[in-house]
ModelCIF file with pLDDT and N, C-alpha, C, O atoms, coordinates in Angstrom:
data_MODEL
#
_entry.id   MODEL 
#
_entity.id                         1 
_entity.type                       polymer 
_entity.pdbx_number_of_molecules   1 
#
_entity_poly.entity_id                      1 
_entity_poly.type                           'polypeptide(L)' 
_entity_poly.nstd_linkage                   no 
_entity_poly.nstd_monomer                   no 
_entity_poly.pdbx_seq_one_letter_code       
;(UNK)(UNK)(UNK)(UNK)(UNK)(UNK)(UNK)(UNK)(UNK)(UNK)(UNK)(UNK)(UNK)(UNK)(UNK)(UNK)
(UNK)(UNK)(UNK)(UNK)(UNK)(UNK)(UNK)(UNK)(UNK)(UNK)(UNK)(UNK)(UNK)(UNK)(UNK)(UNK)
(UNK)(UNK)(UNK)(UNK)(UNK)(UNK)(UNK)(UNK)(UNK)(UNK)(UNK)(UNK)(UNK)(UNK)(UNK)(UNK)
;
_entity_poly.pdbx_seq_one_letter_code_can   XXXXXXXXXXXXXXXXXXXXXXXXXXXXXXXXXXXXXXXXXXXXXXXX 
_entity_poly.pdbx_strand_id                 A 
#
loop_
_entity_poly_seq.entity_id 
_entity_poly_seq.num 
_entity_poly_seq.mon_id 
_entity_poly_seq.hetero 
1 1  UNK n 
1 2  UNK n 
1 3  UNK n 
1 4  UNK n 
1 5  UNK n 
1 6  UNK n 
1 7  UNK n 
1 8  UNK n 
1 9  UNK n 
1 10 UNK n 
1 11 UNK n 
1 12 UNK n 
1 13 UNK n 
1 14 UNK n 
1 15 UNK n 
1 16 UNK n 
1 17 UNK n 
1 18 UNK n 
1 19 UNK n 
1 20 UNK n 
1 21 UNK n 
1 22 UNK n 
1 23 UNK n 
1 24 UNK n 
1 25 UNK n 
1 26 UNK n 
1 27 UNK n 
1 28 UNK n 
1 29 UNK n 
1 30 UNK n 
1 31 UNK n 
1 32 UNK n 
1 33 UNK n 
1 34 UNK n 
1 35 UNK n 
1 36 UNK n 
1 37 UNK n 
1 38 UNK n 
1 39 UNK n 
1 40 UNK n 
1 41 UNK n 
1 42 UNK n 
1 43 UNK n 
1 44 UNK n 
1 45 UNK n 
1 46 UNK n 
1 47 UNK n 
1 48 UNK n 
#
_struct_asym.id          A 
_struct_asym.entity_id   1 
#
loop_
_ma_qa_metric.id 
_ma_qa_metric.mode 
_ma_qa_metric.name 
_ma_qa_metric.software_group_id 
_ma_qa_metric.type 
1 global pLDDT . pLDDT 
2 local  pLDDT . pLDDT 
#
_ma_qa_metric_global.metric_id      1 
_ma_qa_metric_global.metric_value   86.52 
_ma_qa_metric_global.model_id       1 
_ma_qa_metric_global.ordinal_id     1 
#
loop_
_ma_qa_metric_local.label_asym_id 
_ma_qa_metric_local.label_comp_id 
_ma_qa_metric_local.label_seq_id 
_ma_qa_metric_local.metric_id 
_ma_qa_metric_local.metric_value 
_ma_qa_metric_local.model_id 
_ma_qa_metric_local.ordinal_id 
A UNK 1  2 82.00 1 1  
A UNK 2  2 80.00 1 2  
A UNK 3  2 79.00 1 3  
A UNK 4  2 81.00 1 4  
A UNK 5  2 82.00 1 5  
A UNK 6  2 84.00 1 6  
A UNK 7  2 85.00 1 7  
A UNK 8  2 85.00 1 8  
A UNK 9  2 89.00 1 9  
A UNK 10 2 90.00 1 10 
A UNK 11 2 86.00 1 11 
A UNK 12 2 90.00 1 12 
A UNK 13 2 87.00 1 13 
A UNK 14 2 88.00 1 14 
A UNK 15 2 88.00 1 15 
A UNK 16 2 91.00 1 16 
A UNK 17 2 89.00 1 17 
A UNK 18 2 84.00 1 18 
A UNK 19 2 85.00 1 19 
A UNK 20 2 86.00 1 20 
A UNK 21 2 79.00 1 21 
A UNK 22 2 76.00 1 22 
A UNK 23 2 70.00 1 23 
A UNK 24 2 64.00 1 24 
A UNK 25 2 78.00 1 25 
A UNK 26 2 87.00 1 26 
A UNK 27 2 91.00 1 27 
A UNK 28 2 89.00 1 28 
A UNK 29 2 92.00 1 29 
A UNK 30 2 95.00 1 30 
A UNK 31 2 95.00 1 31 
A UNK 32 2 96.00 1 32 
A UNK 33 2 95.00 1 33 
A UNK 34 2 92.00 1 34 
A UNK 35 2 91.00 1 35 
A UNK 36 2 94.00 1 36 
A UNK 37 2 96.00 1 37 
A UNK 38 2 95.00 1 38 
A UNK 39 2 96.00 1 39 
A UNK 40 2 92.00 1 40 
A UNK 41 2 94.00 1 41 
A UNK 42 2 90.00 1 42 
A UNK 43 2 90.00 1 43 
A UNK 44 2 85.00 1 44 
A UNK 45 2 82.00 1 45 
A UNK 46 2 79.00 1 46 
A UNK 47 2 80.00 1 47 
A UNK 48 2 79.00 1 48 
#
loop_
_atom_site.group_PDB 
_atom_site.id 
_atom_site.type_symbol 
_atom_site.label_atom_id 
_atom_site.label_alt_id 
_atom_site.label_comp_id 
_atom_site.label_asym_id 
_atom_site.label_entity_id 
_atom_site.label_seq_id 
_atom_site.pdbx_PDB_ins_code 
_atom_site.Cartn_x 
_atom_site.Cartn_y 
_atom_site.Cartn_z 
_atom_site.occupancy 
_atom_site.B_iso_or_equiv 
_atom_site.pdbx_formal_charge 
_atom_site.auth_seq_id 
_atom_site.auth_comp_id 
_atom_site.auth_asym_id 
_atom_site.auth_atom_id 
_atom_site.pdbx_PDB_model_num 
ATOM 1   N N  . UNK A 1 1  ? 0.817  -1.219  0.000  1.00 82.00 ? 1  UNK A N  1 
ATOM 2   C CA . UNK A 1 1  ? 0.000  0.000   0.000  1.00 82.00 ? 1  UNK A CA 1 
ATOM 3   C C  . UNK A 1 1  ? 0.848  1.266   0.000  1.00 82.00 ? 1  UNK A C  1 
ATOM 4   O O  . UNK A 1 1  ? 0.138  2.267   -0.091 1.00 82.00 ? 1  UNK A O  1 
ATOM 5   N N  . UNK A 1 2  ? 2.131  1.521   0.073  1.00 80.00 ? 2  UNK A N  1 
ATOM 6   C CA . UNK A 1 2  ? 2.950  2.250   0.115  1.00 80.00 ? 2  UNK A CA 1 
ATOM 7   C C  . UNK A 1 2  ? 3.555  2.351   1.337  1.00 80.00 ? 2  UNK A C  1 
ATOM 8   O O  . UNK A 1 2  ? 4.640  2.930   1.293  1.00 80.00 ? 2  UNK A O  1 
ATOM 9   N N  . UNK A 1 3  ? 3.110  1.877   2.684  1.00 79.00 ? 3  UNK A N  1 
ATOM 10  C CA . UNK A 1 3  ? 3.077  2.781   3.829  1.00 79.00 ? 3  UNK A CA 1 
ATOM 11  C C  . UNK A 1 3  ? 5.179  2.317   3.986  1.00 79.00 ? 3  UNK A C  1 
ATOM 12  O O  . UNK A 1 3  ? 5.743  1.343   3.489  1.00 79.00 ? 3  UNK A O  1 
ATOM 13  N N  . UNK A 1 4  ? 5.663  3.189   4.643  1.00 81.00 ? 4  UNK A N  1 
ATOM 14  C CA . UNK A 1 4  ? 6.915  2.652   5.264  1.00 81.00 ? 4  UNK A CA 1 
ATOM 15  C C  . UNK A 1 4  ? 7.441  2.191   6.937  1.00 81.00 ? 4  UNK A C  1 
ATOM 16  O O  . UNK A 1 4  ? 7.071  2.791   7.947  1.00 81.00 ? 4  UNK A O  1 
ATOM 17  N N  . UNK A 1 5  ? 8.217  1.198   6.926  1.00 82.00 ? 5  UNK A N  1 
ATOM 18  C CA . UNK A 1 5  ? 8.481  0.789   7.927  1.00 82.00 ? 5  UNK A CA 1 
ATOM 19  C C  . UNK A 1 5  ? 9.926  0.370   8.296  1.00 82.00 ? 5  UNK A C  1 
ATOM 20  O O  . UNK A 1 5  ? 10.709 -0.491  7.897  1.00 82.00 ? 5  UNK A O  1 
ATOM 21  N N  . UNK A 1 6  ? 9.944  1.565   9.436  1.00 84.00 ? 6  UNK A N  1 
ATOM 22  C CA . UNK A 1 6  ? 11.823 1.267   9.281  1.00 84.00 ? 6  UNK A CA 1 
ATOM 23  C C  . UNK A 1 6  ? 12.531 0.895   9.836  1.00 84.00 ? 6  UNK A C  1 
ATOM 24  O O  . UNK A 1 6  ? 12.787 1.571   10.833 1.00 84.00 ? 6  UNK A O  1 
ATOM 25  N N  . UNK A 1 7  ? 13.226 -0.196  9.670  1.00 85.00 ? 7  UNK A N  1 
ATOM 26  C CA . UNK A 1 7  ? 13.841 -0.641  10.395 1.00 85.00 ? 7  UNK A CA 1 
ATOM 27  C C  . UNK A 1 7  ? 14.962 -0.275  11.209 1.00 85.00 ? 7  UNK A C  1 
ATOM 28  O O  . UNK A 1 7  ? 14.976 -0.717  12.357 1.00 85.00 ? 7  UNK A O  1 
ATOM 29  N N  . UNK A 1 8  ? 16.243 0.716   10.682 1.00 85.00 ? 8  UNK A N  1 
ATOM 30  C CA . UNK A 1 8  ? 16.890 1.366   11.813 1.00 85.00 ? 8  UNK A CA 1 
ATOM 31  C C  . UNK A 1 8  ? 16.904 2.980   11.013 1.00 85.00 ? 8  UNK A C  1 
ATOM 32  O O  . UNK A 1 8  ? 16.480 3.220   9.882  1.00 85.00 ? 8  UNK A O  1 
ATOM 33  N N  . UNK A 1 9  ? 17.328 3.643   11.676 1.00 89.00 ? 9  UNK A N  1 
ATOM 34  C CA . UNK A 1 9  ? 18.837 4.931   11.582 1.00 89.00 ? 9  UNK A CA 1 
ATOM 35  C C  . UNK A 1 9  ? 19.871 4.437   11.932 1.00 89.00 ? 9  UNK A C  1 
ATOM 36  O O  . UNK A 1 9  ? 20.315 3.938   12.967 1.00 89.00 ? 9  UNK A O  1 
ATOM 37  N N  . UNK A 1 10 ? 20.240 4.648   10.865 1.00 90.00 ? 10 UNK A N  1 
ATOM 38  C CA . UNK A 1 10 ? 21.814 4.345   11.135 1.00 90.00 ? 10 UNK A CA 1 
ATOM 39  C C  . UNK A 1 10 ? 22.809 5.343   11.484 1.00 90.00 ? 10 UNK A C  1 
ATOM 40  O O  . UNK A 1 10 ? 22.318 6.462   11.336 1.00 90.00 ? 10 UNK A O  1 
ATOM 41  N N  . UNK A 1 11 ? 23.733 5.375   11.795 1.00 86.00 ? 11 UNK A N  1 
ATOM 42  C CA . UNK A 1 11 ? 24.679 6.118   12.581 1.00 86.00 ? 11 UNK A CA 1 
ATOM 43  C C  . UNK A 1 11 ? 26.204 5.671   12.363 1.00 86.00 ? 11 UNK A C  1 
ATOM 44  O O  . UNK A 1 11 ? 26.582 4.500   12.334 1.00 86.00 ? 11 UNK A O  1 
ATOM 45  N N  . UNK A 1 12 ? 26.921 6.674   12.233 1.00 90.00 ? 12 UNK A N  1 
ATOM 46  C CA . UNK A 1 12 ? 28.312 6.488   11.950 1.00 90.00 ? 12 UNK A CA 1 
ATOM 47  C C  . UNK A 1 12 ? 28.928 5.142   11.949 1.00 90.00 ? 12 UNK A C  1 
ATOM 48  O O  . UNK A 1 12 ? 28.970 4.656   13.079 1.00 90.00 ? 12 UNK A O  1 
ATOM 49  N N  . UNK A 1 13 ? 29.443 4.363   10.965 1.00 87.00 ? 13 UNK A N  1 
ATOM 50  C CA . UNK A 1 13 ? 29.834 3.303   11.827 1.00 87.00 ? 13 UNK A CA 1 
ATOM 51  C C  . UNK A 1 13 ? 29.322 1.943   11.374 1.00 87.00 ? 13 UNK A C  1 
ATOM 52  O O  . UNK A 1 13 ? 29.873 0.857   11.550 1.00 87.00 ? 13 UNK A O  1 
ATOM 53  N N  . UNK A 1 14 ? 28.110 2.210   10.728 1.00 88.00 ? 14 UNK A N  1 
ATOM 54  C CA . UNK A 1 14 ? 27.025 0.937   10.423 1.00 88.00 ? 14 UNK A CA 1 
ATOM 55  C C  . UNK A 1 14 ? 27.157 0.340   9.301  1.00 88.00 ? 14 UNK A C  1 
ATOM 56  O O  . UNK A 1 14 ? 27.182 1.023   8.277  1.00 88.00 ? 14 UNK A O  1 
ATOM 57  N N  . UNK A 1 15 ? 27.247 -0.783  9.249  1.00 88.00 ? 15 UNK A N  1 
ATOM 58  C CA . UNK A 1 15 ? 27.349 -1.574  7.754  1.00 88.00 ? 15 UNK A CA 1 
ATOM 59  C C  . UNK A 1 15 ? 26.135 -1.439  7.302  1.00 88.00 ? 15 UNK A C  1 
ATOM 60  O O  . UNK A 1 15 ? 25.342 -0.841  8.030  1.00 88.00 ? 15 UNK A O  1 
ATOM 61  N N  . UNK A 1 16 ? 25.668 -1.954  5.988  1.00 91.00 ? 16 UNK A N  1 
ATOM 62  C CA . UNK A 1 16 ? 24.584 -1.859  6.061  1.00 91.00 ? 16 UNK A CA 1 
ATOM 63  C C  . UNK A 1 16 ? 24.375 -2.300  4.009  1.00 91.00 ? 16 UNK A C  1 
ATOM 64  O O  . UNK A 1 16 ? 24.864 -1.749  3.022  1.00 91.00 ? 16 UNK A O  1 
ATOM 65  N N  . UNK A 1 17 ? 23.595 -3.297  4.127  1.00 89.00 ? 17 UNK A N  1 
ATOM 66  C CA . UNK A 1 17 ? 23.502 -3.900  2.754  1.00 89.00 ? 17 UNK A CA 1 
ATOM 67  C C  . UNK A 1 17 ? 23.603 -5.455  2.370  1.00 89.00 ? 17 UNK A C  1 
ATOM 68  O O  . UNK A 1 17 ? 23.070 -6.139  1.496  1.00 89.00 ? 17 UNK A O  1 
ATOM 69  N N  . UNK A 1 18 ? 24.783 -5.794  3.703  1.00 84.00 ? 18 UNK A N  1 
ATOM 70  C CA . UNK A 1 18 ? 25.648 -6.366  3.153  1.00 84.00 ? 18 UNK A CA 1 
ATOM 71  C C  . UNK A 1 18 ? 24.985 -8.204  2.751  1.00 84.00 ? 18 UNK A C  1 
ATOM 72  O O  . UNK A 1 18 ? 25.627 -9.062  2.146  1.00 84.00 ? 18 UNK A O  1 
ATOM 73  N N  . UNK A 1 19 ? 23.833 -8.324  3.211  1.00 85.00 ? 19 UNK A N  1 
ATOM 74  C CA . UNK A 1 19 ? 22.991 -9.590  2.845  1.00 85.00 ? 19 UNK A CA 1 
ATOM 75  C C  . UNK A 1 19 ? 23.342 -9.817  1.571  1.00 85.00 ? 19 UNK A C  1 
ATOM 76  O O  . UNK A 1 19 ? 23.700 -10.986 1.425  1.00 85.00 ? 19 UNK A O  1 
ATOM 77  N N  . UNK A 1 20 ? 23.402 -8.946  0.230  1.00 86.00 ? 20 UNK A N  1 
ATOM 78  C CA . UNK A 1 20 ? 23.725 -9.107  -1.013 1.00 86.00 ? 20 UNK A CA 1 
ATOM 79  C C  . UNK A 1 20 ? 24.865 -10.495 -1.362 1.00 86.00 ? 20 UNK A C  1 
ATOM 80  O O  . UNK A 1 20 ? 24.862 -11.478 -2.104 1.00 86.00 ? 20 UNK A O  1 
ATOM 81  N N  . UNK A 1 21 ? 25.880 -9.819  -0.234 1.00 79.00 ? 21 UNK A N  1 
ATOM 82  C CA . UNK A 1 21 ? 27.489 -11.169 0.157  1.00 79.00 ? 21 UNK A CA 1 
ATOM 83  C C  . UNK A 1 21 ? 26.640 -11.957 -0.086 1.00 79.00 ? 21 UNK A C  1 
ATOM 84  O O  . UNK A 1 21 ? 26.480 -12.135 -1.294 1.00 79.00 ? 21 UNK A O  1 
ATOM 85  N N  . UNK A 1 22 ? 25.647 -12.844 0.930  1.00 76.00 ? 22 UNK A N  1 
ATOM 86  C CA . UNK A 1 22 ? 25.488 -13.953 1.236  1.00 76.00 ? 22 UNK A CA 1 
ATOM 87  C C  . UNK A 1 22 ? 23.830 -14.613 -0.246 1.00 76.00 ? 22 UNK A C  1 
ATOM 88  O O  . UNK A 1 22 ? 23.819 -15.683 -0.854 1.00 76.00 ? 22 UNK A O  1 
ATOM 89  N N  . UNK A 1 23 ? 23.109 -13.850 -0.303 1.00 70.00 ? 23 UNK A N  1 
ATOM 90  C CA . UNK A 1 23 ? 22.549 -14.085 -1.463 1.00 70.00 ? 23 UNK A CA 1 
ATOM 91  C C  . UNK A 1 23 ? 22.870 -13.860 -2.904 1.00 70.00 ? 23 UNK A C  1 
ATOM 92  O O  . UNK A 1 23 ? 22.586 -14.676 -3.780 1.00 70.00 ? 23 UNK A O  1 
ATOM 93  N N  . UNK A 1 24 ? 23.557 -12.565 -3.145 1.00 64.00 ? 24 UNK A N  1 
ATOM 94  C CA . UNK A 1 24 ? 24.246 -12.528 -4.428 1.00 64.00 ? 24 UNK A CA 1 
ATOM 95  C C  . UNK A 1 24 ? 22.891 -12.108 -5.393 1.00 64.00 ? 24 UNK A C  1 
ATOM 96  O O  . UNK A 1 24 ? 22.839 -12.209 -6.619 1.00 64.00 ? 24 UNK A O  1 
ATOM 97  N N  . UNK A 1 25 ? 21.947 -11.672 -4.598 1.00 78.00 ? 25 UNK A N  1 
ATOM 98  C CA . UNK A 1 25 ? 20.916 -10.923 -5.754 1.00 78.00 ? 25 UNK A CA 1 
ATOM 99  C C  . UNK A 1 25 ? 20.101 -9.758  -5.286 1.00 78.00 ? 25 UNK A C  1 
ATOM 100 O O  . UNK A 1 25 ? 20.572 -8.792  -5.887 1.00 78.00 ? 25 UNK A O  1 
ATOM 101 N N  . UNK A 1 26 ? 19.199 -9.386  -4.582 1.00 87.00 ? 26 UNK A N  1 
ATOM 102 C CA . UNK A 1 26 ? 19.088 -7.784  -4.770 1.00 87.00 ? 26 UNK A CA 1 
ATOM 103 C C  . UNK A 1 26 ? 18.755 -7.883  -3.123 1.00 87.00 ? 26 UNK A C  1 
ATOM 104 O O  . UNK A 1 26 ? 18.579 -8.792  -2.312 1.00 87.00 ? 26 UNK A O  1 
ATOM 105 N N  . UNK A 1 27 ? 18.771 -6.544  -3.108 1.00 91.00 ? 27 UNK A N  1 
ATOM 106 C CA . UNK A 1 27 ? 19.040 -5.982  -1.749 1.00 91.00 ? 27 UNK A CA 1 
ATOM 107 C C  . UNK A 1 27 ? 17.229 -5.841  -1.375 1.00 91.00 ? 27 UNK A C  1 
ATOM 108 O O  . UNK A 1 27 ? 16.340 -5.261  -1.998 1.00 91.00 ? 27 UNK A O  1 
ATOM 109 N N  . UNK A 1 28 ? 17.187 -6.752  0.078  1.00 89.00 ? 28 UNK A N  1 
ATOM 110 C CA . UNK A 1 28 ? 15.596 -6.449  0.644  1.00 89.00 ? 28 UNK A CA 1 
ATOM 111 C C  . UNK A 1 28 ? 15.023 -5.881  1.706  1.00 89.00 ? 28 UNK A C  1 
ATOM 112 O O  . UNK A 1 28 ? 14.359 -6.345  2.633  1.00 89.00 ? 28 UNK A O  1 
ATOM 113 N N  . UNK A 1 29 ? 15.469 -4.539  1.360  1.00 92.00 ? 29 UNK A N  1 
ATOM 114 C CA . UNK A 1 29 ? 15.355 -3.465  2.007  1.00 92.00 ? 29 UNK A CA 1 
ATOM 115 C C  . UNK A 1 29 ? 15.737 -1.648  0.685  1.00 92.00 ? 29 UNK A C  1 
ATOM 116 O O  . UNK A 1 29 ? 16.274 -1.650  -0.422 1.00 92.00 ? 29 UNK A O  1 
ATOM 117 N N  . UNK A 1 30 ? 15.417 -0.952  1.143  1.00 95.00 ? 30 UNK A N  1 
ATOM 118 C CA . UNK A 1 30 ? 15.819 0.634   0.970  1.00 95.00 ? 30 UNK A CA 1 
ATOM 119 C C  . UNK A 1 30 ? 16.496 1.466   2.101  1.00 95.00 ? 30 UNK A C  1 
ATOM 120 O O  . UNK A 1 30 ? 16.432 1.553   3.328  1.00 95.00 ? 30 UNK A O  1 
ATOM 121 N N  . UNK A 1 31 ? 17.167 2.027   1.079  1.00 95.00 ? 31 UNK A N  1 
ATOM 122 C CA . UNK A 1 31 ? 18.114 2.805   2.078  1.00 95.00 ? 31 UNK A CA 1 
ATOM 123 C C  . UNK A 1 31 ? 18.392 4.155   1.350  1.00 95.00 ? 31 UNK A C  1 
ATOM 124 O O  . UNK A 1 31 ? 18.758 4.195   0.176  1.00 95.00 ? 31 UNK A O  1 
ATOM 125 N N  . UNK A 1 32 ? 18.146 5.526   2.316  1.00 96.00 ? 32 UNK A N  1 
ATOM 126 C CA . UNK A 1 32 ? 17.708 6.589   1.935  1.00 96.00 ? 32 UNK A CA 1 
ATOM 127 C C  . UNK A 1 32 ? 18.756 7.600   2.713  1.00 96.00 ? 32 UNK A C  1 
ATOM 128 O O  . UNK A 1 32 ? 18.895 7.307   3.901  1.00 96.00 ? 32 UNK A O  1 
ATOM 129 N N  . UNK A 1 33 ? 19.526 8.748   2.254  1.00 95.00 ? 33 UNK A N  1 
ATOM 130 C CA . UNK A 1 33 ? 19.931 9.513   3.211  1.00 95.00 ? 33 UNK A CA 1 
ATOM 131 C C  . UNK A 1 33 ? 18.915 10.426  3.598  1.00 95.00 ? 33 UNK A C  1 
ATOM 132 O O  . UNK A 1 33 ? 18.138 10.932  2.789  1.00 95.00 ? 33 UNK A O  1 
ATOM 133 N N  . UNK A 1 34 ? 18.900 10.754  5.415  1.00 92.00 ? 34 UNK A N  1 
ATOM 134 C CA . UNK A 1 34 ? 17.557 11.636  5.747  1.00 92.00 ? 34 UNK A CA 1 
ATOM 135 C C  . UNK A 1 34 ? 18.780 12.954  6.092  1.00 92.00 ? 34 UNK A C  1 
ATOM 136 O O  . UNK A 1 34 ? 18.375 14.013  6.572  1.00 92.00 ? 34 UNK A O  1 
ATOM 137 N N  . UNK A 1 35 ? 20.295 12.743  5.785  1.00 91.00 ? 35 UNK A N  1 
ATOM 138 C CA . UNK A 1 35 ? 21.149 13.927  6.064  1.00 91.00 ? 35 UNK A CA 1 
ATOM 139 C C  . UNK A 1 35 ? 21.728 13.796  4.889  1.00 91.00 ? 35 UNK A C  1 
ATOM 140 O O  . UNK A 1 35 ? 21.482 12.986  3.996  1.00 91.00 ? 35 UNK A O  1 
ATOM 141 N N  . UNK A 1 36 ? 22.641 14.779  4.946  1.00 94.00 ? 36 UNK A N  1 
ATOM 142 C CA . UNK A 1 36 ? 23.789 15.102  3.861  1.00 94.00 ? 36 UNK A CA 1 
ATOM 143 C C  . UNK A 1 36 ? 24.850 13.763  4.633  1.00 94.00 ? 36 UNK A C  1 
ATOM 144 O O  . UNK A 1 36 ? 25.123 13.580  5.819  1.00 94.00 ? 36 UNK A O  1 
ATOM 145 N N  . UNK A 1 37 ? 25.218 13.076  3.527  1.00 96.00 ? 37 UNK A N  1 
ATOM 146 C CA . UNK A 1 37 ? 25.943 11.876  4.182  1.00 96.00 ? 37 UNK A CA 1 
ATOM 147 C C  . UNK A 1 37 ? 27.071 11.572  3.060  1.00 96.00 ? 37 UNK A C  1 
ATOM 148 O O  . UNK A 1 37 ? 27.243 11.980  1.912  1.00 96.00 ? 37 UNK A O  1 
ATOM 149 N N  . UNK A 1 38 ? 27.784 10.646  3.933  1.00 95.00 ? 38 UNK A N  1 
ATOM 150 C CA . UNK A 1 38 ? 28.955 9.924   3.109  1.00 95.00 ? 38 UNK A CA 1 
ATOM 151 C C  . UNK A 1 38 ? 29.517 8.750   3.563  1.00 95.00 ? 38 UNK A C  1 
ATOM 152 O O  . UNK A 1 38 ? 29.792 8.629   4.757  1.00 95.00 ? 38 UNK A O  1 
ATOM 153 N N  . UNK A 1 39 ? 29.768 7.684   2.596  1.00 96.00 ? 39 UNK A N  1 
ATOM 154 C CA . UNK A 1 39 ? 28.983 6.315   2.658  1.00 96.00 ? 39 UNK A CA 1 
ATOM 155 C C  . UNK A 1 39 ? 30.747 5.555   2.072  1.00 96.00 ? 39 UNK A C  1 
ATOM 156 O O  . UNK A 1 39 ? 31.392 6.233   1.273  1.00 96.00 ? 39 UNK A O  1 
ATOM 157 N N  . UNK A 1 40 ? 31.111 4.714   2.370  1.00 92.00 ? 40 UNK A N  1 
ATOM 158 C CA . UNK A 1 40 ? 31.927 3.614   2.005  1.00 92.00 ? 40 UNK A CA 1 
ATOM 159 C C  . UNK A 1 40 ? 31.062 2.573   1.203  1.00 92.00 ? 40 UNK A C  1 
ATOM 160 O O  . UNK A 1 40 ? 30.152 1.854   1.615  1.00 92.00 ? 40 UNK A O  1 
ATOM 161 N N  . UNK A 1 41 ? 31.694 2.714   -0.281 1.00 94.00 ? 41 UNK A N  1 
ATOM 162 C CA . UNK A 1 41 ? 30.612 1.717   -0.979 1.00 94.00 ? 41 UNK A CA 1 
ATOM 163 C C  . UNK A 1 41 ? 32.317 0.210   -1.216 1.00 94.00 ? 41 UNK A C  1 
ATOM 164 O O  . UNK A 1 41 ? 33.479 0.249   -1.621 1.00 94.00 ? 41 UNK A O  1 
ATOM 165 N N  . UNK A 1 42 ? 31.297 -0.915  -0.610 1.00 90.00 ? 42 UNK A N  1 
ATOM 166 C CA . UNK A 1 42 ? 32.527 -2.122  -0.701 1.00 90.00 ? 42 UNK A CA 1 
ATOM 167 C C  . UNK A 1 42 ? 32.280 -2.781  -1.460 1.00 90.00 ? 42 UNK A C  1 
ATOM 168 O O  . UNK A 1 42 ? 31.230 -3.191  -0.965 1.00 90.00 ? 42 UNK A O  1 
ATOM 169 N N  . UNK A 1 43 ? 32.413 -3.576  -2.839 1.00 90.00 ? 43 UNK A N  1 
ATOM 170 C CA . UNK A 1 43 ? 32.347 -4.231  -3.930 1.00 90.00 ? 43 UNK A CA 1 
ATOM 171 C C  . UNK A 1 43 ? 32.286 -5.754  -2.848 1.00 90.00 ? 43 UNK A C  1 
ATOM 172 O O  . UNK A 1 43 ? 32.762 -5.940  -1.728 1.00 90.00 ? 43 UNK A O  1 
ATOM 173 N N  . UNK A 1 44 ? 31.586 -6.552  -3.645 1.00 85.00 ? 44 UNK A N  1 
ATOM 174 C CA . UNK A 1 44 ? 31.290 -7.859  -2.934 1.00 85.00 ? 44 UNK A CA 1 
ATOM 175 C C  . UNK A 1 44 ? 32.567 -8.658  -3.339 1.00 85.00 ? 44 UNK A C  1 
ATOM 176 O O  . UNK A 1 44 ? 33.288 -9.231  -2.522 1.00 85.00 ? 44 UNK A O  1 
ATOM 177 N N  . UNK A 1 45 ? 32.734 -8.638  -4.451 1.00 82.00 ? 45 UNK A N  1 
ATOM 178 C CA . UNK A 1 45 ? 33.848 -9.561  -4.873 1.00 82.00 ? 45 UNK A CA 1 
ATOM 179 C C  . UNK A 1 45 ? 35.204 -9.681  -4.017 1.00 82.00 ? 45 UNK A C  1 
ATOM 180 O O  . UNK A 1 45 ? 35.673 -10.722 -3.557 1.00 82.00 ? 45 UNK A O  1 
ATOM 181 N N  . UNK A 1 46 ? 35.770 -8.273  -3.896 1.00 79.00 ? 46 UNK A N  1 
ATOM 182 C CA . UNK A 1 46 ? 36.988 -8.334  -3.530 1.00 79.00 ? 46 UNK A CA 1 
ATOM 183 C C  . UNK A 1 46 ? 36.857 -8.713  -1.377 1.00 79.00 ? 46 UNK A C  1 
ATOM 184 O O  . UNK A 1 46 ? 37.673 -8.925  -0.480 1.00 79.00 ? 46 UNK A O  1 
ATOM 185 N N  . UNK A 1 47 ? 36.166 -8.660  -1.426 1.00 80.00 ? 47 UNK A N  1 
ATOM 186 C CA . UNK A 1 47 ? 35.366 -8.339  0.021  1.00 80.00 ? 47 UNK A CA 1 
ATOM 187 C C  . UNK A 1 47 ? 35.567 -10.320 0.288  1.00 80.00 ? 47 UNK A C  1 
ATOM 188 O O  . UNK A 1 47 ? 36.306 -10.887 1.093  1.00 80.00 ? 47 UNK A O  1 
ATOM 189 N N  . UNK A 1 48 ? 34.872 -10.762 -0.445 1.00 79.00 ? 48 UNK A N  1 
ATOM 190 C CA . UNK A 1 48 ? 34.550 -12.230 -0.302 1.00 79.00 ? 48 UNK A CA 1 
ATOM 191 C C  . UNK A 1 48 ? 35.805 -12.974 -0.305 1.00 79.00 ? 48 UNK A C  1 
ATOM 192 O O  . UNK A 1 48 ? 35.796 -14.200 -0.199 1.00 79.00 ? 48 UNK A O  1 
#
């Protein structure tokens, strides 16, 4: 129905995605900046 439900705020510090590693197909969840932010993006491959 649209409505949203959220599961955290995150805060300095937080991983966050990283289920993708372990399934290897799309991410089940959204993730939105509610600030001006800056993010460490980690490639799965080299990671694994």
């Amino acid at each position: 129905s649209g409505q949203e439900t959220v599961l955290k705020l995150l805060e300095p510090g937080a991983f966050f995605g990283e289920v993708v590693l372990i399934e290897q197909g799309s991410y089940p969840v959204s993730a939105v900046a509610i600030q001006d932010s800056r993010v460490l993006r980690i490639p799965c491959g080299p990671f694994m």
